[in-house]
Protein backbone atom coordinates (compact mmCIF):
# COMPACT_ATOMS: atom_id res chain seq x y z
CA UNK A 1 -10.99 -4.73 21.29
CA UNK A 2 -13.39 -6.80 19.62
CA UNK A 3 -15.21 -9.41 21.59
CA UNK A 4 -15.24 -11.69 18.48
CA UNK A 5 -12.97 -12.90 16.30
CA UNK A 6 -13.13 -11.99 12.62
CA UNK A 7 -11.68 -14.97 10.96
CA UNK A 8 -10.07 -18.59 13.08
CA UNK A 9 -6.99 -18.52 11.38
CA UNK A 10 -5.29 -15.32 9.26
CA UNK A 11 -2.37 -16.40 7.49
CA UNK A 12 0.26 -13.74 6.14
CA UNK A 13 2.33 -13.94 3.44
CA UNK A 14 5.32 -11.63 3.42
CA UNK A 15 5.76 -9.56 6.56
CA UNK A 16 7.12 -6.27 5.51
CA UNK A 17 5.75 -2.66 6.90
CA UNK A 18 2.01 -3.71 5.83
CA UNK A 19 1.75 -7.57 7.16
CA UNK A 20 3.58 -6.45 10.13
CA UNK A 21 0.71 -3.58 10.72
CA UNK A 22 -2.36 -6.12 9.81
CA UNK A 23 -0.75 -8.54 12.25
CA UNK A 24 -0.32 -5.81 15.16
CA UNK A 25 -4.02 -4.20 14.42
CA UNK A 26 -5.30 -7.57 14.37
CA UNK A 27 -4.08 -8.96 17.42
CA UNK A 28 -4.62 -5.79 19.16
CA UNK A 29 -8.26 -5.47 18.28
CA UNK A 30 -8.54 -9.97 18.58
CA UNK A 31 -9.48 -10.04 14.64
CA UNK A 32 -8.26 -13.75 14.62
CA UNK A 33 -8.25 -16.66 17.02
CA UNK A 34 -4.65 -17.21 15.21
CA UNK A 35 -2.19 -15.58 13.17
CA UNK A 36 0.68 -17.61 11.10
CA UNK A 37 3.23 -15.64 9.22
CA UNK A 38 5.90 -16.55 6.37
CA UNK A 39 8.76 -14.74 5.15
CA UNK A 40 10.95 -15.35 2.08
CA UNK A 41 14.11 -15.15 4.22
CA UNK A 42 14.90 -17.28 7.27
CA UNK A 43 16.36 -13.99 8.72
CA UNK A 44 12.47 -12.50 8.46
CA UNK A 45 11.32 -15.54 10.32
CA UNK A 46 13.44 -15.50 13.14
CA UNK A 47 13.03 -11.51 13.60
CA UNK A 48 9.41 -12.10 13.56
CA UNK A 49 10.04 -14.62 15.80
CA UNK A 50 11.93 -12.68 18.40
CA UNK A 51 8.86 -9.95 17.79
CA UNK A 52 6.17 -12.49 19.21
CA UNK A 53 3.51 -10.17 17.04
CA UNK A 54 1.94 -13.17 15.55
CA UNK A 55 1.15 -16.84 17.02
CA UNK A 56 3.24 -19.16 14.39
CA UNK A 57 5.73 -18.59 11.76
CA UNK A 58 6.52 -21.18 9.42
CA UNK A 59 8.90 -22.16 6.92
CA UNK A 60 6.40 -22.18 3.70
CA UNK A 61 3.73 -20.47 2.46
CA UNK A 62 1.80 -23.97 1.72
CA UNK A 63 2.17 -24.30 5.52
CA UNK A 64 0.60 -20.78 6.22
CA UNK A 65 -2.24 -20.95 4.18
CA UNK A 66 -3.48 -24.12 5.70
CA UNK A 67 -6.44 -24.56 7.32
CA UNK A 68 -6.75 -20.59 6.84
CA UNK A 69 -9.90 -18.69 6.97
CA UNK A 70 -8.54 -15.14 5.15
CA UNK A 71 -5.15 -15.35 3.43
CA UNK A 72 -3.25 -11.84 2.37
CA UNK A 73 -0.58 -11.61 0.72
CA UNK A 74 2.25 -8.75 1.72
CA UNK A 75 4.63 -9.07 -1.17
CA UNK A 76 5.58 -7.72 -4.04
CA UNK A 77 2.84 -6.67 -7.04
CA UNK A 78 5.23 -9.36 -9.07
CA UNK A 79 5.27 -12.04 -6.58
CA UNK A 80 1.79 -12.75 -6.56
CA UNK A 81 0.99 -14.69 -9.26
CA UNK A 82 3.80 -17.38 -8.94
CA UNK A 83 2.81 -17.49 -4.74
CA UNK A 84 -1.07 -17.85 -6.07
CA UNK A 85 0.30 -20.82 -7.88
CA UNK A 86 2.06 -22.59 -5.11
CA UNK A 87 -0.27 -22.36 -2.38
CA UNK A 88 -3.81 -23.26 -4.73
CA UNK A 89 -3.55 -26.57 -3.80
CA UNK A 90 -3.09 -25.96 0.01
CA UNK A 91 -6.34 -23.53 0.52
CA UNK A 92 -9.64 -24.30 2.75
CA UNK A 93 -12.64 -24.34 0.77
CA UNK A 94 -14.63 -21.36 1.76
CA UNK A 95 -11.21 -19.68 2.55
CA UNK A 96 -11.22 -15.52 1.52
CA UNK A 97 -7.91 -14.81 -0.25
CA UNK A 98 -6.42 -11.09 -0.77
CA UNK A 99 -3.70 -9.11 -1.10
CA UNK A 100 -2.23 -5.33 -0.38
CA UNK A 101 -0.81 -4.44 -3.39
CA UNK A 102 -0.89 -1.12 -5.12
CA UNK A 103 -2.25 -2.43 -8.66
CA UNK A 104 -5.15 -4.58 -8.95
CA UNK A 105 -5.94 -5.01 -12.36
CA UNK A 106 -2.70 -7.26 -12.88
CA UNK A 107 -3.26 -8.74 -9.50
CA UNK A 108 -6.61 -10.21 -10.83
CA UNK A 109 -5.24 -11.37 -14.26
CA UNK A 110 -2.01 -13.13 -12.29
CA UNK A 111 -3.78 -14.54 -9.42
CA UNK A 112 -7.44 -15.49 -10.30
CA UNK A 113 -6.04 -18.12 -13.01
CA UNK A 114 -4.33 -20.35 -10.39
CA UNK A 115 -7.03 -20.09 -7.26
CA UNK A 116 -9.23 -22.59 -6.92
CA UNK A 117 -13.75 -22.31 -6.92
CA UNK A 118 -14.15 -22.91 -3.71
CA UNK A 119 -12.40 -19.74 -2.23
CA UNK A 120 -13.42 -16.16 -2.85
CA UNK A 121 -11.47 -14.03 -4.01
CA UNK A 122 -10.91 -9.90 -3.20
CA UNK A 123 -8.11 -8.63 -3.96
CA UNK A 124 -7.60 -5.27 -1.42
CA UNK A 125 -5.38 -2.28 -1.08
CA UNK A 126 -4.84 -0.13 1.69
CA UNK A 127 -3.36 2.99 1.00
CA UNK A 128 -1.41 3.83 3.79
CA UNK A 129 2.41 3.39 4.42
CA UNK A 130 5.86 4.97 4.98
CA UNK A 131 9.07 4.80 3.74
CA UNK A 132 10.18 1.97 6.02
CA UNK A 133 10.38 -1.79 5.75
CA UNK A 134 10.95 -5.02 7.30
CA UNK A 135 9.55 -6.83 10.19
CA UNK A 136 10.10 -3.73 12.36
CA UNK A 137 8.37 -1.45 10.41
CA UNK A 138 5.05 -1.61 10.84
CA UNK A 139 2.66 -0.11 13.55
CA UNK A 140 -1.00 -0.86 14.69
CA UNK A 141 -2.10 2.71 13.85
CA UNK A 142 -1.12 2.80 10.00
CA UNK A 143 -4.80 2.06 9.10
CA UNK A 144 -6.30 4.39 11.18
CA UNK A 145 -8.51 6.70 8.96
CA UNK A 146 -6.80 5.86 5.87
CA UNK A 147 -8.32 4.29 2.98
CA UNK A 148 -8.38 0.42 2.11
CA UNK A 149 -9.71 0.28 -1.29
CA UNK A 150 -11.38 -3.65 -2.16
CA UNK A 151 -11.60 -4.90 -5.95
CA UNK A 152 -13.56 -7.81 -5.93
CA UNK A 153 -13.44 -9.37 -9.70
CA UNK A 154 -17.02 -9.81 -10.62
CA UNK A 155 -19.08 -12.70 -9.94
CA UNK A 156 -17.47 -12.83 -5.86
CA UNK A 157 -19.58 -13.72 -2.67
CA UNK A 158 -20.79 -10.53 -1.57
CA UNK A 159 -20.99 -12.07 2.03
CA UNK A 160 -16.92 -12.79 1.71
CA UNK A 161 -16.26 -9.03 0.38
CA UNK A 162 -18.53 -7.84 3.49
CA UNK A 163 -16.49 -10.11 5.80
CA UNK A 164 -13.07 -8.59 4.41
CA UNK A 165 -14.32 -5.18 4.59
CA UNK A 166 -15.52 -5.24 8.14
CA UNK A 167 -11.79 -6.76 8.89
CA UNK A 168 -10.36 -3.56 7.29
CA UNK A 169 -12.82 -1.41 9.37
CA UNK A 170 -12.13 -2.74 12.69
CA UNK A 171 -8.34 -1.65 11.95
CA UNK A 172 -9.49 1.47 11.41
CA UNK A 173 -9.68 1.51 7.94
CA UNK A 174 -12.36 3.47 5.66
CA UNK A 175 -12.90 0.88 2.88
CA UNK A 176 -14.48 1.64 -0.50
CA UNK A 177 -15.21 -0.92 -3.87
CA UNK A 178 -14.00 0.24 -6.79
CA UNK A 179 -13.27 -1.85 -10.26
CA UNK A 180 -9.89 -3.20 -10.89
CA UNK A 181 -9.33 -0.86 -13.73
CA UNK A 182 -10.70 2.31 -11.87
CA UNK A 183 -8.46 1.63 -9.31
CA UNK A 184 -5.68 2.14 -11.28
CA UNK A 185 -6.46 4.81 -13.16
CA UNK A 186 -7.07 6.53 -10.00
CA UNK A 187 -3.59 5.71 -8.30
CA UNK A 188 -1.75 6.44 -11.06
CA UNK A 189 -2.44 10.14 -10.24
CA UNK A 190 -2.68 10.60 -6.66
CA UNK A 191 0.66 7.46 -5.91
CA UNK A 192 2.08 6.14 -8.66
CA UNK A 193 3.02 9.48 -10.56
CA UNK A 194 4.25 11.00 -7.70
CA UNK A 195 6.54 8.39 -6.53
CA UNK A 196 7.84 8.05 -10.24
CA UNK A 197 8.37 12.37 -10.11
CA UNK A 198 9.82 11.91 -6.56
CA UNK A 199 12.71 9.19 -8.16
CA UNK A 200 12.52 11.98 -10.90
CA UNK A 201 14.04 14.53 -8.64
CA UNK A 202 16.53 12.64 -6.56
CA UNK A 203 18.01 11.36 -8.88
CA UNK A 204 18.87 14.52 -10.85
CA UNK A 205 19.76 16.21 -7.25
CA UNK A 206 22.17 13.41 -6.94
CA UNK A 207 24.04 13.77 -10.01
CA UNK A 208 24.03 17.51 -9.58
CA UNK A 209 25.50 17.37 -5.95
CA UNK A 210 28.48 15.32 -7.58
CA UNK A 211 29.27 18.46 -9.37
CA UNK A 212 28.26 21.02 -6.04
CA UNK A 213 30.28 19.01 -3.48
CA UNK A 214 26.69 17.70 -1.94
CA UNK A 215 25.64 21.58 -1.38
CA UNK A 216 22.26 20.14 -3.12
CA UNK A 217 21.94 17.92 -0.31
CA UNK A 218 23.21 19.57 2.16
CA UNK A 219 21.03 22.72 1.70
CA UNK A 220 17.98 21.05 0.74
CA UNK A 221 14.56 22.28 1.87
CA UNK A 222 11.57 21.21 3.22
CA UNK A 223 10.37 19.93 -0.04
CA UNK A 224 13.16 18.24 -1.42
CA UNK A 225 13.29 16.22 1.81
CA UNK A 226 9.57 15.12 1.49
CA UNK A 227 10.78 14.18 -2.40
CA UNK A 228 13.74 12.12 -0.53
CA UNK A 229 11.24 10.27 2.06
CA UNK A 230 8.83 9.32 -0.79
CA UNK A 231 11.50 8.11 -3.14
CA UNK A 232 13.24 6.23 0.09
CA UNK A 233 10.36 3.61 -0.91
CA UNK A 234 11.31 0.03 -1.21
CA UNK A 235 12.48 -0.45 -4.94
CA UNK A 236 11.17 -3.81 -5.23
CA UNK A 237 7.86 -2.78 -4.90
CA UNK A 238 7.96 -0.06 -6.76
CA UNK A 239 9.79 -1.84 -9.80
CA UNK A 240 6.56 -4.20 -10.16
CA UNK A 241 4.25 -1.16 -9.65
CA UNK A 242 5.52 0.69 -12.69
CA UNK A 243 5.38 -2.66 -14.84
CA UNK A 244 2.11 -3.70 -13.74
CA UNK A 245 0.36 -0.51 -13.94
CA UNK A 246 2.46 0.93 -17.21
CA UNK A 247 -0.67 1.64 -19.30
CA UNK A 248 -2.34 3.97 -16.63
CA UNK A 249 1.25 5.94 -15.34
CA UNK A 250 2.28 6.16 -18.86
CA UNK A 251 -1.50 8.29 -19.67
CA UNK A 252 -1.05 10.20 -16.05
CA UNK A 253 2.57 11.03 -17.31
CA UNK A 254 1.58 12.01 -20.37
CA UNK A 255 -1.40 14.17 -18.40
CA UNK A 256 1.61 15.87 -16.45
CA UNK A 257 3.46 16.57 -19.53
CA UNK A 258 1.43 18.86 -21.10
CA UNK A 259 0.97 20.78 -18.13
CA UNK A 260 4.69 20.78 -17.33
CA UNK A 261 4.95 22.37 -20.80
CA UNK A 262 2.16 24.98 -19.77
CA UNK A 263 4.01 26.40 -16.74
CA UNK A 264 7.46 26.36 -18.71
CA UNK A 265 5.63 28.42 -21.23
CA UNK A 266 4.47 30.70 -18.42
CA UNK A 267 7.88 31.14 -16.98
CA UNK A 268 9.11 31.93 -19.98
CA UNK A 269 7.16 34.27 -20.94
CA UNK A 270 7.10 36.07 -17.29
CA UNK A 271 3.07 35.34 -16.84
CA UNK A 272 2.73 36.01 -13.28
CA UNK A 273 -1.22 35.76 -13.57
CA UNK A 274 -0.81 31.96 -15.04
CA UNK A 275 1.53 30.84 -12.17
CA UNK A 276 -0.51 32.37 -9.79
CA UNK A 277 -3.75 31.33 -10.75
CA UNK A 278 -2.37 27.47 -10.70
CA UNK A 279 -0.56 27.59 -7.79
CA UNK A 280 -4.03 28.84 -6.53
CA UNK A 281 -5.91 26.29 -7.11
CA UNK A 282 -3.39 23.36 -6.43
CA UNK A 283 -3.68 25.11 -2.84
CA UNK A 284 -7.19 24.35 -2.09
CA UNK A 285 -6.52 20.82 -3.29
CA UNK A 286 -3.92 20.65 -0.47
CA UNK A 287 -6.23 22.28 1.93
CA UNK A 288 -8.77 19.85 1.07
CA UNK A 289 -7.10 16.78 1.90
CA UNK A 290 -6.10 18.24 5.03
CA UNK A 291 -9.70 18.95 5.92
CA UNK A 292 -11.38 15.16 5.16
CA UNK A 293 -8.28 14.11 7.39
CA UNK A 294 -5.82 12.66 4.96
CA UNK A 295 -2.95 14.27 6.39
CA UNK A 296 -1.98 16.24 9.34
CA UNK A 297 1.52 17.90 10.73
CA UNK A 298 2.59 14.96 12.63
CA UNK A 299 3.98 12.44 9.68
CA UNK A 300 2.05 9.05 9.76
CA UNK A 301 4.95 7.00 11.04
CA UNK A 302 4.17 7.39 14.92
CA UNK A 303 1.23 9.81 14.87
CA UNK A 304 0.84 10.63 18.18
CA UNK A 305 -3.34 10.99 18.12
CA UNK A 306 -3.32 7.66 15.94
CA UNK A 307 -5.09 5.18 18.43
CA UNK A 308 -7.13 1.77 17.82
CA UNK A 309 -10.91 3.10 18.78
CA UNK A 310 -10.19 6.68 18.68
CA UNK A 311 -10.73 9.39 15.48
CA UNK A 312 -7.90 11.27 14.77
């Protein structure tokens, strides 16, 4: 646990799988003399309530943010600009303000219009969840050696991105700085594309196990249910993701495309050596995430060697 607090005051905005984990980590490592917490439901308050994860939870997110060293918001890629509006008026001077969402380049042009000078502004992702939601979801551990990727728009406080990535760290977070725009070029490929091919695929298994009395979901294998875990995602979330990031999934899809149409030609025409050669080297890429310790047997919801302090 850390002997010193990050930040006074950290006040959460939405309190889904990801606030819940930053307000677990937090409290278990004493990141903040005080958390506050808002919900958009009154049913979210009172479960977080009942929790007793965080100190306060009000009724408002003017009332969070107040008096507020570091303010995140946990909600929706769409949500953010209208929430940027409303609580403006309400921030500290000197306050950081972030976020967790999955696209940054909108998240700058929605939010940085209605925040005022005197706060600094880095906008953050970590890239870490499951398919669960809610107030229950979330877990101290989800950080652990996972990647929290900062986008500070240029022009911010170095000192105030330092401060926010040493918060990240201490949850066990590796944190890298990347450009808006690079950021979403890059997650287009290795998230956004594959959720969108994961929706893809249950969707046609669905209509087709109309037709097969379920047999497609009854005999599905080990990859179809991964498919069904990643497209179990909260549709919310991913509704704004695909609207706010269109111009970089629409070039990854595109990407995919093509190559789709190479292996079709390959099957096709019965070239084993094609297939073979790029199932080849999509191996090694899997063997290569497993090696720098992006994924393991266990699935991340629970990992058993996941601890606070300790490398997996």
């Amino acid at each position: 646990m850390s002997t010193t607090p990050h930040f006074q005051r950290v006040a959460l905005i939405g309190f889904g799988l990801i606030g819940g984990s930053i307000a677990r980590a937090a409290k278990l490592q004493g990141l903040a003399s005080e958390i506050v917490t808002t919900a958009r439901s009154e049913k979210t308050r009172a479960r977080v309530l009942e929790l007793g994860i965080v100190d306060q939870v009000v009724a408002t997110n003017a009332e969070a943010v107040k008096d507020a060293d570091l303010v995140i918001l946990c909600i929706p890629v769409g949500a953010c600009g209208p929430v940027a509006q409303e609580i403006a008026a309400h921030l500290k001077p000197g306050a950081i303000v972030s976020d967790v969402g999955s696209v940054k380049g909108a998240i700058v042009r929605d939010m940085a219009p209605h925040l005022p000078k005197t706060i600094h502004f880095v906008p953050a992702h970590p890239v870490a969840g499951t398919e669960h939601s809610g107030p229950d979801s979330g877990f101290a551990e989800l950080f652990i050696n996972r990647w929290c990727i900062l986008t500070p728009p240029e022009g911010v406080d170095a000192a105030a991105t330092d401060r926010l990535r040493a918060f990240w760290a201490a949850m066990g977070a590796k944190v890298e700085i990347m450009t808006p725009d690079h950021h979403d070029l890059v997650l287009a490929i290795t998230s956004h594309l594959p959720h969108l091919i994961a929706y893809t695929i249950v969707g046609t298994a669905d209509e087709l196990a109309q037709v097969t009395e379920s047999e497609v979901i009854k005999f599905s294998a080990g990859g179809f249910r991964d498919f069904t875990r990643i497209a179990a995602s909260d549709p919310t979330m991913w509704r704004d993701v695909f609207l706010a990031n269109k111009e970089a999934v629409l070039e990854m899809l595109g990407t995919f495309t093509e190559d789709l149409a190479k292996l079709t030609r390959a099957i096709r025409r019965g070239d084993g050596e094609a297939l073979f050669d790029h199932f080849t080297r999509t191996r090694a890429i899997r063997r290569g995430i497993v090696e720098i310790g992006q994924d393991s047997a266990a699935p991340d919801f629970g990992r058993p060697h996941a601890q606070l302090g300790k490398k997996p």
